[in-house]
Protein backbone atom coordinates (compact mmCIF):
# COMPACT_ATOMS: atom_id res chain seq x y z
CA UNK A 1 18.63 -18.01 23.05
CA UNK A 2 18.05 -15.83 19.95
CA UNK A 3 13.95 -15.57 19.55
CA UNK A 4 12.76 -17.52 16.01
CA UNK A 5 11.64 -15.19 13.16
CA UNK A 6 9.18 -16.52 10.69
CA UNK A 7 9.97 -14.00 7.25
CA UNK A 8 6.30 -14.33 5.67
CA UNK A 9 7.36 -13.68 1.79
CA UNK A 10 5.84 -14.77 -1.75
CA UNK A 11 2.34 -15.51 -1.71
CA UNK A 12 0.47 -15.41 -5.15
CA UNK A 13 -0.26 -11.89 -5.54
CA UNK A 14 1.08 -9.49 -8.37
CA UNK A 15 3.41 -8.33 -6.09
CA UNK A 16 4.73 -11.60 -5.42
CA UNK A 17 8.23 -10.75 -6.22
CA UNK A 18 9.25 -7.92 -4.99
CA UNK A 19 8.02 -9.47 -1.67
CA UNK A 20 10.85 -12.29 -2.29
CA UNK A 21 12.75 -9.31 -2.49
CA UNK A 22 12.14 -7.98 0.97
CA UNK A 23 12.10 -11.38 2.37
CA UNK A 24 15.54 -11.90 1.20
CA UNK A 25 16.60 -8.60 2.28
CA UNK A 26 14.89 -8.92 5.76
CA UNK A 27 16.49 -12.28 6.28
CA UNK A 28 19.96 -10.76 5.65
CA UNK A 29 19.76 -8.25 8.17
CA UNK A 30 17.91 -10.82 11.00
CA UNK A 31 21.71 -13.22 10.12
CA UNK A 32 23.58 -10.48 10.80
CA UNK A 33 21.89 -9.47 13.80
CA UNK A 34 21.67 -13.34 14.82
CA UNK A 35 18.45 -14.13 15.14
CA UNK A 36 17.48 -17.55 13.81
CA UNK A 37 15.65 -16.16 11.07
CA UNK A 38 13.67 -19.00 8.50
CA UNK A 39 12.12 -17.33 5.17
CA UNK A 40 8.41 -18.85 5.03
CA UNK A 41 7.36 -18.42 0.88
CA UNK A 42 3.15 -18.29 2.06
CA UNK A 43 0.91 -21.03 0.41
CA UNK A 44 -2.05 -22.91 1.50
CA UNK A 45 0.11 -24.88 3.68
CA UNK A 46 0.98 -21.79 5.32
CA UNK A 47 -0.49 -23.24 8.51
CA UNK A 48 1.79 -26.46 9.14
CA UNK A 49 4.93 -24.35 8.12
CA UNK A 50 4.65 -22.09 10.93
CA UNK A 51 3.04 -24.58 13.27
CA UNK A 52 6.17 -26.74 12.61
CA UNK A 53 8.80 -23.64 12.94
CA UNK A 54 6.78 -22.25 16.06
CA UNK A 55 8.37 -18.90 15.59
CA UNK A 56 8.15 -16.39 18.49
CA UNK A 57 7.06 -13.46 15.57
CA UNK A 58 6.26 -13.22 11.96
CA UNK A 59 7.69 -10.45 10.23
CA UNK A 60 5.70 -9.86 7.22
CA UNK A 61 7.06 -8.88 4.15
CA UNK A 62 4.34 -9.46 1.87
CA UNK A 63 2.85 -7.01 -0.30
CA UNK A 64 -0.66 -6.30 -1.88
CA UNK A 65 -3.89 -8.67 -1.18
CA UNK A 66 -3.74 -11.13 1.62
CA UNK A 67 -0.90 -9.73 3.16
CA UNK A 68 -0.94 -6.24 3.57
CA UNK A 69 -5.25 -6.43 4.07
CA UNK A 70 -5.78 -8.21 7.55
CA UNK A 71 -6.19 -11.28 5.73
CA UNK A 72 -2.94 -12.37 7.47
CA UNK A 73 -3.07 -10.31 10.36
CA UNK A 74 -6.06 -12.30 11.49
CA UNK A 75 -4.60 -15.44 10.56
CA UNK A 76 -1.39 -15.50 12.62
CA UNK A 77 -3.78 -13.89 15.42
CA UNK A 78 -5.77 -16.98 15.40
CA UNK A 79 -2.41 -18.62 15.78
CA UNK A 80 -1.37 -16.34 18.36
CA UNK A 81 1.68 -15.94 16.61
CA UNK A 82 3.11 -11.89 16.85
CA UNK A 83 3.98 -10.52 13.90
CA UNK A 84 5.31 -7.02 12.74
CA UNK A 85 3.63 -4.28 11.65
CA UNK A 86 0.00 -2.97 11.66
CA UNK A 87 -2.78 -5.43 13.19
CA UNK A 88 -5.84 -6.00 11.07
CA UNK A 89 -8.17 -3.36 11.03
CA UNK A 90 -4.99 -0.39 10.41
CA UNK A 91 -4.01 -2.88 7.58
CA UNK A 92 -7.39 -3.51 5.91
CA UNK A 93 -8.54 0.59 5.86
CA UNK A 94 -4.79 1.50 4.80
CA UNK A 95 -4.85 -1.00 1.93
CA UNK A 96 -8.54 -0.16 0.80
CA UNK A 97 -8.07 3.47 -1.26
CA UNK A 98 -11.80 4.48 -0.90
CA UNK A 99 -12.01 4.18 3.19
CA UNK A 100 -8.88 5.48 4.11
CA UNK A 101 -9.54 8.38 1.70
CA UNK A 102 -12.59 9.06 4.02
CA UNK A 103 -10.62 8.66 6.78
CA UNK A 104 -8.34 11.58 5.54
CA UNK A 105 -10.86 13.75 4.62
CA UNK A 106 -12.31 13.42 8.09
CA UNK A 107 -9.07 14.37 9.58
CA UNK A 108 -9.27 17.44 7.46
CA UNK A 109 -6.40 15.86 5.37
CA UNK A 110 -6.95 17.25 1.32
CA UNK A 111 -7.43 14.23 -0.90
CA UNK A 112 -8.31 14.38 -4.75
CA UNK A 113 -11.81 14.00 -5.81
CA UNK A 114 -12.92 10.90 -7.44
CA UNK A 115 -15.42 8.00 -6.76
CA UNK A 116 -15.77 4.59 -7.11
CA UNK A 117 -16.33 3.31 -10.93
CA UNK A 118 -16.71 0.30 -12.48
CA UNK A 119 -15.79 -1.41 -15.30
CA UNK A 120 -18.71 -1.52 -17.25
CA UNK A 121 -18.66 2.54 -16.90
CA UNK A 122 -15.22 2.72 -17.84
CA UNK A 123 -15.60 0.61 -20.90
CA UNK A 124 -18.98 2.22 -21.64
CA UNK A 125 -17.26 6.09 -21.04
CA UNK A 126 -19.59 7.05 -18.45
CA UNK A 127 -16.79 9.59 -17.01
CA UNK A 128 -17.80 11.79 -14.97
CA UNK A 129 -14.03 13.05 -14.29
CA UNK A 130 -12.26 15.52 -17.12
CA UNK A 131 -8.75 14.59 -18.66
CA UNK A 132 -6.28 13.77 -16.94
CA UNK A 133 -7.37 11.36 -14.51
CA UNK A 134 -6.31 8.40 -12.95
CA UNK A 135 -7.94 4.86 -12.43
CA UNK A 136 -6.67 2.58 -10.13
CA UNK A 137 -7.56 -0.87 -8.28
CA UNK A 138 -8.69 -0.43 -4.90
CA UNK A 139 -6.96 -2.42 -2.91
CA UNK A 140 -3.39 -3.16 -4.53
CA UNK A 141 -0.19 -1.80 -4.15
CA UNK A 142 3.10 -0.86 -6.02
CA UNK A 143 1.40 1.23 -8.28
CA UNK A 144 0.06 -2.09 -10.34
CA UNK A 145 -2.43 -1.50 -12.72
CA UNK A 146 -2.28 2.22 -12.37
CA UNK A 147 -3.17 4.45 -15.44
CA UNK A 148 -2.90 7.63 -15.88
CA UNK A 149 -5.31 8.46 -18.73
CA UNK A 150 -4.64 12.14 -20.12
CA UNK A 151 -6.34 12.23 -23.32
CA UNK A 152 -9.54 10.62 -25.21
CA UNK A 153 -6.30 8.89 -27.11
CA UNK A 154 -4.80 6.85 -23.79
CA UNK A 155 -8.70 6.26 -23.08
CA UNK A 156 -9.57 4.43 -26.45
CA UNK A 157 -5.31 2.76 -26.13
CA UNK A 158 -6.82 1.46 -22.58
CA UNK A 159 -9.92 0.46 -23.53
CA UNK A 160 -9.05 -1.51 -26.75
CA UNK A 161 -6.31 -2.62 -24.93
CA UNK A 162 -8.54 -4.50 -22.52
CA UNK A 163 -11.07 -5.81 -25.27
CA UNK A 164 -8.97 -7.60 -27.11
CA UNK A 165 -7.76 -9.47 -24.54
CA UNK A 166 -9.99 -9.21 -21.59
CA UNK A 167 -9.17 -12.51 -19.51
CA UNK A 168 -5.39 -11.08 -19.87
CA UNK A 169 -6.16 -7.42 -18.54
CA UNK A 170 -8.52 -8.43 -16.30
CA UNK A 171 -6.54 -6.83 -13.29
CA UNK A 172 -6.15 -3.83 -15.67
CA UNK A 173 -9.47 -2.96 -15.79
CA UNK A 174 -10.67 -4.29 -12.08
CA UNK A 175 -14.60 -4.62 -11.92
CA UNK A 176 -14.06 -1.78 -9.84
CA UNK A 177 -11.51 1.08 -9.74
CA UNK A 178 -11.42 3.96 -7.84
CA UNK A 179 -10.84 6.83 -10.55
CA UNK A 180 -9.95 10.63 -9.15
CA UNK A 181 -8.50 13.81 -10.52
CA UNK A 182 -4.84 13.76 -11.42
CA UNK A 183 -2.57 16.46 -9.39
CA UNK A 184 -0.09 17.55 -11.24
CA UNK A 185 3.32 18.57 -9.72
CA UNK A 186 5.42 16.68 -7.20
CA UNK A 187 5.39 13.34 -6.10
CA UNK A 188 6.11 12.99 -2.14
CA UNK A 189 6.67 10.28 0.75
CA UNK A 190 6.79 10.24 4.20
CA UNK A 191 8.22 8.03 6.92
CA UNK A 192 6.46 7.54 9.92
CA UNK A 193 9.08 5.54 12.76
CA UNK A 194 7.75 4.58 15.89
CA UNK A 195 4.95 7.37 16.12
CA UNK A 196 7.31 9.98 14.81
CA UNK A 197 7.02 11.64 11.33
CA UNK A 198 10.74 11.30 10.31
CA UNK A 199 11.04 12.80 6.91
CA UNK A 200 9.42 13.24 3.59
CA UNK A 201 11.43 12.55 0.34
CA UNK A 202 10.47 13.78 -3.38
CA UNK A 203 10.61 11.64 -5.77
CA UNK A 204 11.67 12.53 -9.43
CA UNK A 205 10.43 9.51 -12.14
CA UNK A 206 11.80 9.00 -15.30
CA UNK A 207 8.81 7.51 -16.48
CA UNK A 208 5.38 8.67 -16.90
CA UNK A 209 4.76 8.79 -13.49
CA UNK A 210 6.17 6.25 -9.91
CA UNK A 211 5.11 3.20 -11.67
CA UNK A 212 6.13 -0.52 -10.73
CA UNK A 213 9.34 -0.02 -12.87
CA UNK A 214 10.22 3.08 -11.61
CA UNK A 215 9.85 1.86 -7.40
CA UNK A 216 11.87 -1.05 -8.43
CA UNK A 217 14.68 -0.39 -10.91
CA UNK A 218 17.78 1.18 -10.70
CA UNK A 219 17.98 4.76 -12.34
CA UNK A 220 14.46 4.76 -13.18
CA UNK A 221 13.68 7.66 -10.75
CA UNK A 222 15.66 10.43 -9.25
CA UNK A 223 15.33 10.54 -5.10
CA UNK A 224 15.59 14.24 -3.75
CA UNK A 225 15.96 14.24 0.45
CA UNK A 226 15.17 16.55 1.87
CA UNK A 227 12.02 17.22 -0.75
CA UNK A 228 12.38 20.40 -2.10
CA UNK A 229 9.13 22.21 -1.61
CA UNK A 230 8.61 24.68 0.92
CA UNK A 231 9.02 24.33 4.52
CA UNK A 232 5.34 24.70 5.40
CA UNK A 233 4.37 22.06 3.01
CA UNK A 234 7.10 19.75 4.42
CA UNK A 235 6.16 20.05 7.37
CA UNK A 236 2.11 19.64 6.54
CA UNK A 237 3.32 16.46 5.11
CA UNK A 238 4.67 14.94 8.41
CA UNK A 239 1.44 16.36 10.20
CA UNK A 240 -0.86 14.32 8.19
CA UNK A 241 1.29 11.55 7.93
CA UNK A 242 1.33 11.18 11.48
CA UNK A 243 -2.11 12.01 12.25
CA UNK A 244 -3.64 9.44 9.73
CA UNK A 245 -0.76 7.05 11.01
CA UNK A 246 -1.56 7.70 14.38
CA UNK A 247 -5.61 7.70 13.94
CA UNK A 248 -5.78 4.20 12.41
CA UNK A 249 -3.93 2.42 14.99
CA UNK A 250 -0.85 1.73 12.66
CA UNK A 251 2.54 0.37 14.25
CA UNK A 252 6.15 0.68 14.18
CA UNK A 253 6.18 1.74 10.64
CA UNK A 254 4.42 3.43 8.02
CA UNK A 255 4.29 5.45 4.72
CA UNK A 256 2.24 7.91 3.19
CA UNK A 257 1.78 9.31 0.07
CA UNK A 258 0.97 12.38 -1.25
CA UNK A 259 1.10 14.57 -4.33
CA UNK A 260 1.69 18.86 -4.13
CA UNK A 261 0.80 21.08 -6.96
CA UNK A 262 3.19 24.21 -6.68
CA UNK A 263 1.09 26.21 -8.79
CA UNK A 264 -1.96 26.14 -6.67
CA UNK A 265 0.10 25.43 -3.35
CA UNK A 266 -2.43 21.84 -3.04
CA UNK A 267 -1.56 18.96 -0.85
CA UNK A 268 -3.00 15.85 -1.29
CA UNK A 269 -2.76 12.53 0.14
CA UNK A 270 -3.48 9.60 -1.88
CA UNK A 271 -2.93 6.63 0.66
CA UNK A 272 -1.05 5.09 3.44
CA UNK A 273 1.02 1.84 3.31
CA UNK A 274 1.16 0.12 6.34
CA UNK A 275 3.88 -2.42 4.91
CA UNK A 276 6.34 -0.43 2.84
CA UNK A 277 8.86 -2.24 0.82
CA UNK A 278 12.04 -3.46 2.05
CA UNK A 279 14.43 -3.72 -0.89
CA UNK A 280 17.49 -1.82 -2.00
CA UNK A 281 15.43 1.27 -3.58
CA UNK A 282 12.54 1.25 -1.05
CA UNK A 283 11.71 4.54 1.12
CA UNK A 284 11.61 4.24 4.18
CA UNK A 285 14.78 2.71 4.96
CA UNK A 286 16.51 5.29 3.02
CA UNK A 287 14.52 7.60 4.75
CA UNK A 288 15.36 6.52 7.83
CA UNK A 289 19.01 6.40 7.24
CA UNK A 290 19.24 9.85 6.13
CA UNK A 291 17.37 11.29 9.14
CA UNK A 292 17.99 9.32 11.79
CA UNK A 293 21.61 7.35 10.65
CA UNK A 294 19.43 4.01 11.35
CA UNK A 295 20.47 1.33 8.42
CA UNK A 296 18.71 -0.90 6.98
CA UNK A 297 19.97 -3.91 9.94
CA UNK A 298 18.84 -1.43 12.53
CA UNK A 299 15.95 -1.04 11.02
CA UNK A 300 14.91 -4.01 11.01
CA UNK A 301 15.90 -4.62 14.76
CA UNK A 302 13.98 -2.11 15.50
CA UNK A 303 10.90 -3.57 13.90
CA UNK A 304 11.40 -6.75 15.41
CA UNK A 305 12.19 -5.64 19.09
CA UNK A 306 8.87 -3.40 19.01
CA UNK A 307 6.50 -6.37 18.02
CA UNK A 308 8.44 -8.56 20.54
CA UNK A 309 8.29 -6.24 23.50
CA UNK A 310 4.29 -4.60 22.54
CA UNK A 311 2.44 -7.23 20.58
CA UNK A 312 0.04 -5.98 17.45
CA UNK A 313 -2.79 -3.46 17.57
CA UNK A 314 -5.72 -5.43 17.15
CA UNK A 315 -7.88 -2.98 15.31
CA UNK A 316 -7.74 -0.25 17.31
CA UNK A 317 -8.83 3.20 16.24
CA UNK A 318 -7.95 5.91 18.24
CA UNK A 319 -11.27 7.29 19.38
CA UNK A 320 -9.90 10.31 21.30
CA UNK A 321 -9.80 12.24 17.76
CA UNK A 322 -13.15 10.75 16.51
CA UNK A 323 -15.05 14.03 18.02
C-alpha cells in the first residue's frame, strides 16, 4: 500500500502563495509517482487535519515564518509525524540571517559586514553603513521586503515611503532588519542533494536585483548553468555550501546563496535555505536536472524516500567541526 503524504502548503505568511505553488507542484509529482498524496492548506486547525489524514510523512512546502523556522518542525515532532526536510534547529539558524551569518563566519565562510538595526535607527539615519547597502528582515524569505538602498535619494523614497503609511509598510521597515554592505557583481546558487554539493547556477535579473518578481516570473531573470565565473570560485561555492549544509545538520536538500565580486575576486555567502522553492522557475530542481538528469518527479521521490527510510535531524549540529 502506497505510504500517505500530507503536502503542508499555504499558511498566512507573505509567502503564502508561492507555497500553493509548490504544494500544487509537489502533489503532481507524488500522483504520478502514486502515492496517495492529500494537499493540507495549514491553519489553526492544522492539528485535526493531519490527525484525521494520519499521514505516514509531511512534506513541507511552506515558505517563510512558521514553516521554514522550526515552528513546524517541532509541531509535527510532537505529533510524531515525519516530515521532509531539515528538523528544527537546521531550520530555525538557516532561516534567522544574523546566526547563520555567524555560523559562516566561524566556518571561515566570507560574509558581508553589517549588523543588526532597527527601525527607529533607520528612520532616524543612524547608518553606520556607506551607500549602497542593503536592509533586509531577518527571518523571511523570497527576497520580501528587501531593499537595496544606493543613494541618500532611495533612502528618503524608503523612508517617506514608510511614513506615510506605516501600518501598510510595516513589514517594509521590520522593527528590526539586518542591514550589510552590498557586493556588487554576480548573483550565485548552489544545490546541495543528499550531502553532495551538486552545482551552482548564476543568475542574471532583469530587475534591480533577484527580487520576489524576478524568482517567480517568467523572463524576469536570465539562468546561466554552469555559472560562469572561474573554476576556483565554482568550486569554493560548493565547498561552503556543503560545509555550512553539512555543519547545521540540514537534510536531503538545501540551497545557498552567495554573491562574487569579479573585480576584487570576493565570495560571499548571504544565507542558506533549508526549504527551497518547488515551482516551475525554482533552483534546485533545475539544478538538479541539469547535473544529475533527476526531474522534478524524481526529485521529489527522492525527498520523500529519504525522510521515510531516515526520519528528521532533530537539531543536531555536527560537533566534530566545532574545534
Amino acid at each position: 500500500m502506497a505510504p500517505t503524504i500530507a503536502v503542508l502548503s499555504g499558511e498566512l505568511s507573505r509567502e503564502r502563495e508561492v507555497s500553493l505553488m509548490s504544494g500544487k507542484a509537489v502533489k503532481k509529482a507524488l500522483d504520478a509517482l502514486s502515492y496517495n498524496a492529500i494537499e493540507v492548506d495549514v491553519d489553526q486547525s492544522i492539528s485535526e487535519k493531519l490527525r484525521k489524514i494520519n499521514p505516514d510523512l509531511a512534506f513541507i512546502a511552506l515558505h517563510g515564518p512558521y514553516g521554514e523556522d522550526g515552528c513546524i518542525q517541532g509541531f509535527l515532532e510532537i505529533l510524531g509525524i515525519k516530515y521532509t526536510h531539515s528538523g528544527v534547529l537546521a531550520s530555525a539558524i538557516a532561516m534567522n540571517k544574523v546566526m547563520s551569518k555567524h555560523i559562516f563566519k566561524s566556518l571561515g565562510i566570507g560574509i558581508p559586514q553589517g549588523y543588526v538595526i532597527s527601525r527607529e535607527d533607520v528612520l532616524n539615519g543612524n547608518i553606520k553603513i556607506d551607500y549602497p547597502y542593503v536592509l533586509k528582515p531577518i527571518n523571511e524569505g523570497s527576497s520580501i521586503g528587501v531593499h537595496i538602498v544606493s543613494s541618500c535619494e532611495d533612502y528618503l523614497r524608503l523612508k517617506d515611503n514608510y511614513l506615510s503609511s506605516p501600518s501598510v509598510c510595516a513589514a517594509t521597515i521590520a522593527e528590526e532588519m539586518v542591514i550589510e554592505e552590498y557586493i556588487p557583481g554576480v548573483e550565485l546558487h548552489t544545490a546541495v542533494l543528499l550531502n553532495e554539493a551538486i552545482g551552482t547556477i548564476e543568475i542574471r535579473p532583469k530587475n534591480k536585483f533577484y527580487d520576489y518578481e524576478a524568482k517567480y516570473t517568467d523572463g524576469f531573470a536570465e539562468h546561466i548553468f554552469p555559472a560562469e565565473i572561474p573554476d576556483d570560485v565554482y568550486q569554493m561555492t560548493l565547498e561552503h555550501a556543503l560545509k555550512a549544509h553539512q555543519f547545521l545538520g540540514c537534510k536531503t536538500i538545501s540551497r545557498s546563496d552567495f554573491r562574487y565580486n569579479p573585480k576584487d575576486g570576493a565570495l560571499k555567502m548571504l544565507e542558506i535555505n533549508t526549504h527551497p522553492g518547488f515551482t516551475e522557475l525554482s533552483l534546485v530542481p533545475e539544478i538538479a536536472k541539469l547535473t544529475k538528469g533527476v526531474d522534478f518527479n524524481d526529485l521529489v521521490e527522492i525527498i520523500i524516500e529519504d525522510s521515510l527510510q531516515c526520519g528528521n535531524v532533530k537539531g543536531k549540529i555536527n560537533v566534530e567541526q566545532c574545534y
